[in-house]
PDB file of N, CA and C in Angstrom:
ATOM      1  N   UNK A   1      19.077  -0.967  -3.122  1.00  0.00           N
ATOM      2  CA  UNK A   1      19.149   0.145  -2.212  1.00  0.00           C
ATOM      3  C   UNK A   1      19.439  -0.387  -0.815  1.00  0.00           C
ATOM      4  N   UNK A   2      20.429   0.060  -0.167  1.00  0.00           N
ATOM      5  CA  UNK A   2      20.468   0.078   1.201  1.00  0.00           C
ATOM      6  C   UNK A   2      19.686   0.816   2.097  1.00  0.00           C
ATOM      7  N   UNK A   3      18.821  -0.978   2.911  1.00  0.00           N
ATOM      8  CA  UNK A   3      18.051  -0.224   3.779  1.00  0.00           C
ATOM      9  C   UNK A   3      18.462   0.088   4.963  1.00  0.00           C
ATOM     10  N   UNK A   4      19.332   0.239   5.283  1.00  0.00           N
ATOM     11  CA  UNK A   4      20.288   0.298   6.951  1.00  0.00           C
ATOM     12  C   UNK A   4      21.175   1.342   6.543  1.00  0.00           C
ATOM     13  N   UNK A   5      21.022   1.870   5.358  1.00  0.00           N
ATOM     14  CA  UNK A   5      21.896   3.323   5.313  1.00  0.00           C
ATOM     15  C   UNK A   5      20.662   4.763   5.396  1.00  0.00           C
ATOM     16  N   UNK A   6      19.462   4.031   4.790  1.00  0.00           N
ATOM     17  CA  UNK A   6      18.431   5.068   4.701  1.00  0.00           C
ATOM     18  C   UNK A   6      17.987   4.712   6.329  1.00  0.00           C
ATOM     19  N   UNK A   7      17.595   4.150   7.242  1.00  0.00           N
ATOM     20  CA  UNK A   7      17.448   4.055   8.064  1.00  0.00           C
ATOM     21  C   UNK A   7      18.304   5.187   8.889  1.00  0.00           C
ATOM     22  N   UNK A   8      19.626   5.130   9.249  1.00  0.00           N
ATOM     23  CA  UNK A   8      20.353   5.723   9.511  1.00  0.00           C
ATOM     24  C   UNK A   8      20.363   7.414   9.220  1.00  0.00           C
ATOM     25  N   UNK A   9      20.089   7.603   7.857  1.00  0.00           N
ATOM     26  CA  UNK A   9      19.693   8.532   7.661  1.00  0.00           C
ATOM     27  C   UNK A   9      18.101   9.323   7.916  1.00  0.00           C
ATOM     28  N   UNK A  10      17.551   8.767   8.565  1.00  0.00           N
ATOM     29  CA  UNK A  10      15.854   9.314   9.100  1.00  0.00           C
ATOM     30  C   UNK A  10      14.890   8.733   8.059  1.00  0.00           C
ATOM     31  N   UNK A  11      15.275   8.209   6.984  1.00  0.00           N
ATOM     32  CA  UNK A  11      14.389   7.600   6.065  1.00  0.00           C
ATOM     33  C   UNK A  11      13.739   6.308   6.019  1.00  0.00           C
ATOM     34  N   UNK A  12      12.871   6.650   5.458  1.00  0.00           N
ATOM     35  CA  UNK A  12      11.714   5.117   5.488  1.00  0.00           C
ATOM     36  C   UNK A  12      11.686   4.586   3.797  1.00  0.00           C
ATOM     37  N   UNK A  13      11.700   3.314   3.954  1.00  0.00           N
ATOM     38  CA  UNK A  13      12.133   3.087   2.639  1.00  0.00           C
ATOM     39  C   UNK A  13      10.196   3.259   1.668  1.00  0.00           C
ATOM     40  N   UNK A  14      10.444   3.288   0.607  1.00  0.00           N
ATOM     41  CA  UNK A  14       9.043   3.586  -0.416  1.00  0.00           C
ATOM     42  C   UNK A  14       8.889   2.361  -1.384  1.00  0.00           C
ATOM     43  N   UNK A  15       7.894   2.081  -1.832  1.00  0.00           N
ATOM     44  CA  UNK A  15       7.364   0.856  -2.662  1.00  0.00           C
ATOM     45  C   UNK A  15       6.823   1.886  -4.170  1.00  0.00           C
ATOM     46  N   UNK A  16       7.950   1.086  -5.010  1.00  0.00           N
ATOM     47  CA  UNK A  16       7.490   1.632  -6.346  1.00  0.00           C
ATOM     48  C   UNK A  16       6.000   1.205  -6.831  1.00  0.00           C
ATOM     49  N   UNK A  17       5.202   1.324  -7.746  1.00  0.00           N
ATOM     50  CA  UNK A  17       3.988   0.426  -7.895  1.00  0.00           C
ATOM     51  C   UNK A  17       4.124  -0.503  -7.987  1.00  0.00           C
ATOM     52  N   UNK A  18       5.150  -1.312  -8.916  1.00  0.00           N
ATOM     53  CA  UNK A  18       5.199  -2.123  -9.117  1.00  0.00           C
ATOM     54  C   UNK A  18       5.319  -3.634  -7.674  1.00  0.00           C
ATOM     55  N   UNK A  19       6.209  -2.937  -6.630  1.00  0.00           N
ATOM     56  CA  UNK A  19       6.430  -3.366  -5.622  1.00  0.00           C
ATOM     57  C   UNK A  19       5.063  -3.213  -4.714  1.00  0.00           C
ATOM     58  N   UNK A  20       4.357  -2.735  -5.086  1.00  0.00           N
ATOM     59  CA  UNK A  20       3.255  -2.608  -4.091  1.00  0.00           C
ATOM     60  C   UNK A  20       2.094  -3.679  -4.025  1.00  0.00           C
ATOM     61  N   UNK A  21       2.046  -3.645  -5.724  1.00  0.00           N
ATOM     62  CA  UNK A  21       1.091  -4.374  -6.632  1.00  0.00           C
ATOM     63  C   UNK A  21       1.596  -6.055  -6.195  1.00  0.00           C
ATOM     64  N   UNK A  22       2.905  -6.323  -6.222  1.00  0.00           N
ATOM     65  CA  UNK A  22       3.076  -7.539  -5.607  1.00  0.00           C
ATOM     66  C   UNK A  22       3.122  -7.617  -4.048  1.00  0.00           C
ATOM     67  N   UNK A  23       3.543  -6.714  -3.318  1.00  0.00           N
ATOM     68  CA  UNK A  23       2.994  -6.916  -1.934  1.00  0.00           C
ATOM     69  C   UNK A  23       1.658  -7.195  -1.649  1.00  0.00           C
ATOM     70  N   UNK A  24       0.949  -6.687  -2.065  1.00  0.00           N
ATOM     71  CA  UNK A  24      -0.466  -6.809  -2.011  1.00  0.00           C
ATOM     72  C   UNK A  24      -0.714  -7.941  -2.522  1.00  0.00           C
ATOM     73  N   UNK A  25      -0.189  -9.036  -3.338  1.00  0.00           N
ATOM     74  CA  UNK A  25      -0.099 -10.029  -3.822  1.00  0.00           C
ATOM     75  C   UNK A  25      -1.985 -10.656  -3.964  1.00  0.00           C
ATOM     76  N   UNK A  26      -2.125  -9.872  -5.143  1.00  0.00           N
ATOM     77  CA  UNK A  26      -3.519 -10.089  -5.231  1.00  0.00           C
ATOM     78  C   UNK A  26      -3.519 -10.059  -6.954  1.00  0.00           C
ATOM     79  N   UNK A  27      -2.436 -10.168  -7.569  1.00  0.00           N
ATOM     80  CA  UNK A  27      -2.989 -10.104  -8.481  1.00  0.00           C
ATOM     81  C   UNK A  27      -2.955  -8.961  -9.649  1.00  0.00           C
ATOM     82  N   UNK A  28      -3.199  -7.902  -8.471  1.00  0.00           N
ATOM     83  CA  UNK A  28      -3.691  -6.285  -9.106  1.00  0.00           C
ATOM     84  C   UNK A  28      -2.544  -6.068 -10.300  1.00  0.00           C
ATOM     85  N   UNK A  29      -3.362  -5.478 -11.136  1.00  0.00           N
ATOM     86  CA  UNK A  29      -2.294  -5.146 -12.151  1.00  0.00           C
ATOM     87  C   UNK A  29      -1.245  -3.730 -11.986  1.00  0.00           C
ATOM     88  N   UNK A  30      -0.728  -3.296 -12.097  1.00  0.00           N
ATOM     89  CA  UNK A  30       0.024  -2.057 -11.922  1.00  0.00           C
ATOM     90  C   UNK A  30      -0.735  -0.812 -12.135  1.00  0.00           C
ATOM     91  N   UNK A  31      -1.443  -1.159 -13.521  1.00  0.00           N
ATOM     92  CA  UNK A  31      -2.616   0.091 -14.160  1.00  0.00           C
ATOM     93  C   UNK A  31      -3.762   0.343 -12.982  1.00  0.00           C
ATOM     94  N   UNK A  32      -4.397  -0.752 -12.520  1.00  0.00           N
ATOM     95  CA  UNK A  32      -5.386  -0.397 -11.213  1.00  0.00           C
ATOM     96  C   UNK A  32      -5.121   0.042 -10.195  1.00  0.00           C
ATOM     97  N   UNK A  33      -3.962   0.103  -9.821  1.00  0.00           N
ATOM     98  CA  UNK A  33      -3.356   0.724  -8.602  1.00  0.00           C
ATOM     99  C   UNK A  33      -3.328   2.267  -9.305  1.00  0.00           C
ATOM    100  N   UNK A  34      -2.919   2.433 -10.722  1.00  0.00           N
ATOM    101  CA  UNK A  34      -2.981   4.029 -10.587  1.00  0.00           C
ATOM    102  C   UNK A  34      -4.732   4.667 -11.098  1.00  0.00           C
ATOM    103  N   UNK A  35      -5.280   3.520 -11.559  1.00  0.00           N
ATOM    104  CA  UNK A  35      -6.533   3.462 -11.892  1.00  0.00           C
ATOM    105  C   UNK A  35      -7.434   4.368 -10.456  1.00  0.00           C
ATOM    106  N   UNK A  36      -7.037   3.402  -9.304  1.00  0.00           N
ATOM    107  CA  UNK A  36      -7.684   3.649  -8.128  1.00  0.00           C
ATOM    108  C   UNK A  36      -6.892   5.042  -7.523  1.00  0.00           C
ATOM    109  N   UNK A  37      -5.923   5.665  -7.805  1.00  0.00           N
ATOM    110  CA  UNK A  37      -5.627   6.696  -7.438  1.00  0.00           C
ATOM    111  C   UNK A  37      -6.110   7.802  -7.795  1.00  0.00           C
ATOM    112  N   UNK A  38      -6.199   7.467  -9.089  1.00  0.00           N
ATOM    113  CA  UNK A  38      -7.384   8.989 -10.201  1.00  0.00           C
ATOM    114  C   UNK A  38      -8.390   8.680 -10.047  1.00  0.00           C
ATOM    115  N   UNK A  39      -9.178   7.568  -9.544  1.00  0.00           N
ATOM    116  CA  UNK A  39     -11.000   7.789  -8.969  1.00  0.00           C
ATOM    117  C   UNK A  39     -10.585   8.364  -7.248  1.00  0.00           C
ATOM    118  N   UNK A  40      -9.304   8.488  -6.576  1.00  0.00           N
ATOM    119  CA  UNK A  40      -9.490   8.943  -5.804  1.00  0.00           C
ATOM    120  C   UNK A  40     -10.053   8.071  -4.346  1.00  0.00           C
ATOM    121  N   UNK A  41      -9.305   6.622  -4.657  1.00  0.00           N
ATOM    122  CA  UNK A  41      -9.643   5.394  -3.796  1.00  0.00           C
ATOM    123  C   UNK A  41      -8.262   4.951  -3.348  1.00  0.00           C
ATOM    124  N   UNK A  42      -7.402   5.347  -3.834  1.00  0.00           N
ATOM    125  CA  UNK A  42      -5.633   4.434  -3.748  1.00  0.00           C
ATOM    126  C   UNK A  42      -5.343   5.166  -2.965  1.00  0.00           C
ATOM    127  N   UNK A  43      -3.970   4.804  -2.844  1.00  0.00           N
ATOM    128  CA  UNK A  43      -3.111   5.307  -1.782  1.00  0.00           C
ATOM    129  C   UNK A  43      -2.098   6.769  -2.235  1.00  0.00           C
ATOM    130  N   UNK A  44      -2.327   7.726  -1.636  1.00  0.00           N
ATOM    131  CA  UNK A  44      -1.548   9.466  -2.261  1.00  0.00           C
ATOM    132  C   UNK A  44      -0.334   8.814  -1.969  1.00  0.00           C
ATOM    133  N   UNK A  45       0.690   9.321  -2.988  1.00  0.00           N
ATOM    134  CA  UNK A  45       2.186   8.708  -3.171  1.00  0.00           C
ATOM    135  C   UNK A  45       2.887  10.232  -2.937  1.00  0.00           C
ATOM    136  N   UNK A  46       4.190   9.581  -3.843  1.00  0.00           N
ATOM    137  CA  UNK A  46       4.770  10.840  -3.627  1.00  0.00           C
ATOM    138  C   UNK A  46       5.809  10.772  -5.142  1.00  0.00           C
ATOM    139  N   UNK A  47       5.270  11.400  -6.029  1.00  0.00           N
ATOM    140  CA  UNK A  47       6.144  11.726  -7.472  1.00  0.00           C
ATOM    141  C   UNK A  47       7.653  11.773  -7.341  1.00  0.00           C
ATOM    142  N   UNK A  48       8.386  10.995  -8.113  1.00  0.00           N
ATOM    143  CA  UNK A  48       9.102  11.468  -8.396  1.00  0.00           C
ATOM    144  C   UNK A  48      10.031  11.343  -9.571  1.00  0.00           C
ATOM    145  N   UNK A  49      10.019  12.200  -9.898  1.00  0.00           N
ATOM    146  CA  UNK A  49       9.763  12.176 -11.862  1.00  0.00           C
ATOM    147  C   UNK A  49       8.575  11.717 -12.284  1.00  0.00           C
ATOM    148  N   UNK A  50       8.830  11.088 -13.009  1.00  0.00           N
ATOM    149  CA  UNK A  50       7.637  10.248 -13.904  1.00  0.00           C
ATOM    150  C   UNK A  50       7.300   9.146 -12.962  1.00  0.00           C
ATOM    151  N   UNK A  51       8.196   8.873 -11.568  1.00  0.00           N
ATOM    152  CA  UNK A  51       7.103   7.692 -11.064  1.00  0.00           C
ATOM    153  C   UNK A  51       6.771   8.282  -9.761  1.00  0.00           C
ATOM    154  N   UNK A  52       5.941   7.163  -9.182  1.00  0.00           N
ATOM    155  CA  UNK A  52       4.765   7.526  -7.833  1.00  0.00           C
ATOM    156  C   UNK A  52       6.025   6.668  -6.608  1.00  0.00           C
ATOM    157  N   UNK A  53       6.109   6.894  -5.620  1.00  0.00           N
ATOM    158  CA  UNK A  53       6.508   6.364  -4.721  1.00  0.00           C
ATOM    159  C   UNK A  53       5.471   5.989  -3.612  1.00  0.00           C
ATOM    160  N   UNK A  54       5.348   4.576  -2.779  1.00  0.00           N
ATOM    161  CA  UNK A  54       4.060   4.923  -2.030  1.00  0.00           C
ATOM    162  C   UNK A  54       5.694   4.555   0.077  1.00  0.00           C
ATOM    163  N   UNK A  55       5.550   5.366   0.308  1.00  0.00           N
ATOM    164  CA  UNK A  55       5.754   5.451   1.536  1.00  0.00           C
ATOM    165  C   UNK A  55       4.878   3.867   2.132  1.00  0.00           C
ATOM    166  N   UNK A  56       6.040   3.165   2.962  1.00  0.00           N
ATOM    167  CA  UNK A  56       5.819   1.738   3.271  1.00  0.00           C
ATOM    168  C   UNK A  56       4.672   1.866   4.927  1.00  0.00           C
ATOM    169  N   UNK A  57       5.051   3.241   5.781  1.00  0.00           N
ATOM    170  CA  UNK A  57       3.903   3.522   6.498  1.00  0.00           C
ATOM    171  C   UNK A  57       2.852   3.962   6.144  1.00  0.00           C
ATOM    172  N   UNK A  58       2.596   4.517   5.234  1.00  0.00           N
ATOM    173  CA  UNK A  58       1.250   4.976   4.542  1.00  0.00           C
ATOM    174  C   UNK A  58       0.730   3.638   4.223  1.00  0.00           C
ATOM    175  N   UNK A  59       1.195   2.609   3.199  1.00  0.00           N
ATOM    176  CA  UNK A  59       0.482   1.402   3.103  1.00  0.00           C
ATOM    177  C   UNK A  59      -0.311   0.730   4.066  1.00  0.00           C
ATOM    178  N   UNK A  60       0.822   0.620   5.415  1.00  0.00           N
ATOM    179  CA  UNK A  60       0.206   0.080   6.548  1.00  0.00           C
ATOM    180  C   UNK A  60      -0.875   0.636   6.570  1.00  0.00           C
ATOM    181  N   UNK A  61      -0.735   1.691   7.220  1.00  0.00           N
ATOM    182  CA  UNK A  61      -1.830   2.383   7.763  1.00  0.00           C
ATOM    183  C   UNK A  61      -3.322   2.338   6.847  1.00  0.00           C
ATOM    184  N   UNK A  62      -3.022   2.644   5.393  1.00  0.00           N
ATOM    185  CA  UNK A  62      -4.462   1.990   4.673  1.00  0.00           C
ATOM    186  C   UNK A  62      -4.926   0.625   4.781  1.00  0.00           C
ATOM    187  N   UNK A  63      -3.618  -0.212   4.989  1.00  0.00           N
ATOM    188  CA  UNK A  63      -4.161  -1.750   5.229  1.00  0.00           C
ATOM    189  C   UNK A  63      -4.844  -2.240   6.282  1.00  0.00           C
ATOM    190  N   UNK A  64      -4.576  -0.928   7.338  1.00  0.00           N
ATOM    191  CA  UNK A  64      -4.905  -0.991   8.683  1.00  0.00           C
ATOM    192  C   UNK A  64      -6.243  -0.843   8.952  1.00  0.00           C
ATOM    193  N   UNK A  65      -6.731   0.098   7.634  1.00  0.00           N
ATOM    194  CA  UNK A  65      -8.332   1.020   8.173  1.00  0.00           C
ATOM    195  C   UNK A  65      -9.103  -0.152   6.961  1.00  0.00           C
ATOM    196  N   UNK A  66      -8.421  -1.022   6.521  1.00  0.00           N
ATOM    197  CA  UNK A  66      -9.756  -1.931   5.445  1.00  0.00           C
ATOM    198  C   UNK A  66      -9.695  -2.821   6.149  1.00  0.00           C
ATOM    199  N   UNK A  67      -9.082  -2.976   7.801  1.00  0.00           N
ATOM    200  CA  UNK A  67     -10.040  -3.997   8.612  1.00  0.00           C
ATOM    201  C   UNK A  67     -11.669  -4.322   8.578  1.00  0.00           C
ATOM    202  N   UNK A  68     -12.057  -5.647   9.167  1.00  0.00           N
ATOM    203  CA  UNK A  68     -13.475  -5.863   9.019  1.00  0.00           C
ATOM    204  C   UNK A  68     -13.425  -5.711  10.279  1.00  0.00           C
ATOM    205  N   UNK A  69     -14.965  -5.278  11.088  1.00  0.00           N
ATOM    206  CA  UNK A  69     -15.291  -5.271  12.630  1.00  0.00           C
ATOM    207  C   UNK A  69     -15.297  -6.418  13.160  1.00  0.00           C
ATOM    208  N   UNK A  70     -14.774  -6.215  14.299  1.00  0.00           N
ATOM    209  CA  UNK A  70     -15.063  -7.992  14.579  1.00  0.00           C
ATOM    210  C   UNK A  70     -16.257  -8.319  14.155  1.00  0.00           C
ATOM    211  N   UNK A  71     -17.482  -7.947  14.691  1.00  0.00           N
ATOM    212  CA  UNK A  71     -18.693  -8.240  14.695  1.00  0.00           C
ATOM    213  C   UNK A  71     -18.576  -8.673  13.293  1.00  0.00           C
ATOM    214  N   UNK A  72     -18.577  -8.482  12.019  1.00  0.00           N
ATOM    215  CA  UNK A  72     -19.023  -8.516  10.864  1.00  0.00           C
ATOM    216  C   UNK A  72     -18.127 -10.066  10.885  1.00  0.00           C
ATOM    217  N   UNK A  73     -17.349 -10.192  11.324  1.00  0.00           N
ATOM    218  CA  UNK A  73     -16.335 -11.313  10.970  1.00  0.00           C
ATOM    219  C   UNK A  73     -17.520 -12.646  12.016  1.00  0.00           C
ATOM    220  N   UNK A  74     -17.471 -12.392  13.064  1.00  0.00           N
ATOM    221  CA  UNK A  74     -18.429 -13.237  13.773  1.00  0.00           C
ATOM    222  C   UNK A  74     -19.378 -13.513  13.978  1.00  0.00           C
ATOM    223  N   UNK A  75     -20.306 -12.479  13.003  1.00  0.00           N
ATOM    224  CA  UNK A  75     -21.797 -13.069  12.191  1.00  0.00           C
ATOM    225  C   UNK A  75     -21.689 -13.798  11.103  1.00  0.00           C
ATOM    226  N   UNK A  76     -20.637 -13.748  10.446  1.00  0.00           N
ATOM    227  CA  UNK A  76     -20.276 -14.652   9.551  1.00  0.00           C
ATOM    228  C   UNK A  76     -19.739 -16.384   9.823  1.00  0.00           C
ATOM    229  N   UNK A  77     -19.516 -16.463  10.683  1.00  0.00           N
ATOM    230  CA  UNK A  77     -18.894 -17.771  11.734  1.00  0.00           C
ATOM    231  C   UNK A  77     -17.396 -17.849  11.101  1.00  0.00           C
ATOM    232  N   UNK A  78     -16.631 -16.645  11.026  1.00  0.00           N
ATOM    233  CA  UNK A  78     -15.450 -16.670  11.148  1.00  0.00           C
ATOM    234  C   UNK A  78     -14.899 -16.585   9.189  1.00  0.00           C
ATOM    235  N   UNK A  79     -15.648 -16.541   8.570  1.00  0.00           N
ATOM    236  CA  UNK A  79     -15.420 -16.997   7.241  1.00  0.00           C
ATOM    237  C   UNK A  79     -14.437 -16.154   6.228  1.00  0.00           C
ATOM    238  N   UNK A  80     -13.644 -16.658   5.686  1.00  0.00           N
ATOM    239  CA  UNK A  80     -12.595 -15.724   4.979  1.00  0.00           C
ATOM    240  C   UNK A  80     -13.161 -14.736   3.867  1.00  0.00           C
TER     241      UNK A  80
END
């Protein structure tokens, strides 16, 4: 897919699961990503057909809010 044509056109490009599941590069299997959507913990997509699309600003933005506080990070003495 051309991303400099959807650009152009007002669009933001979308992460199939599969693409997400490796961005997140953790491992996750494809099934837990939709696992965590039907307990109502994942990220709301957007159908189309039979698959989920997840919008690449929506990701951010959840990746954004499972920050740790600083504080929690610097009672810890910095620890991963």
């Amino acid at each position: 897919m051309d991303t400099e044509r959807l650009f152009g056109l007002g669009l933001e490009p979308v992460l199939t699961t599969s693409e997400l599941a490796g961005y997140l590069g953790v491992q996750v299997r494809v099934q837990a990503i939709y696992d965590l959507r039907t307990d109502g913990r994942g990220r709301s997509g957007i159908r189309v057909g039979r698959e989920i699309r997840y919008r690449v600003s929506d990701v951010r933005r959840c990746l954004d809010g499972l920050h740790e506080p600083e504080s929690f990070l610097s009672s810890r003495g910095g620890e991963h």
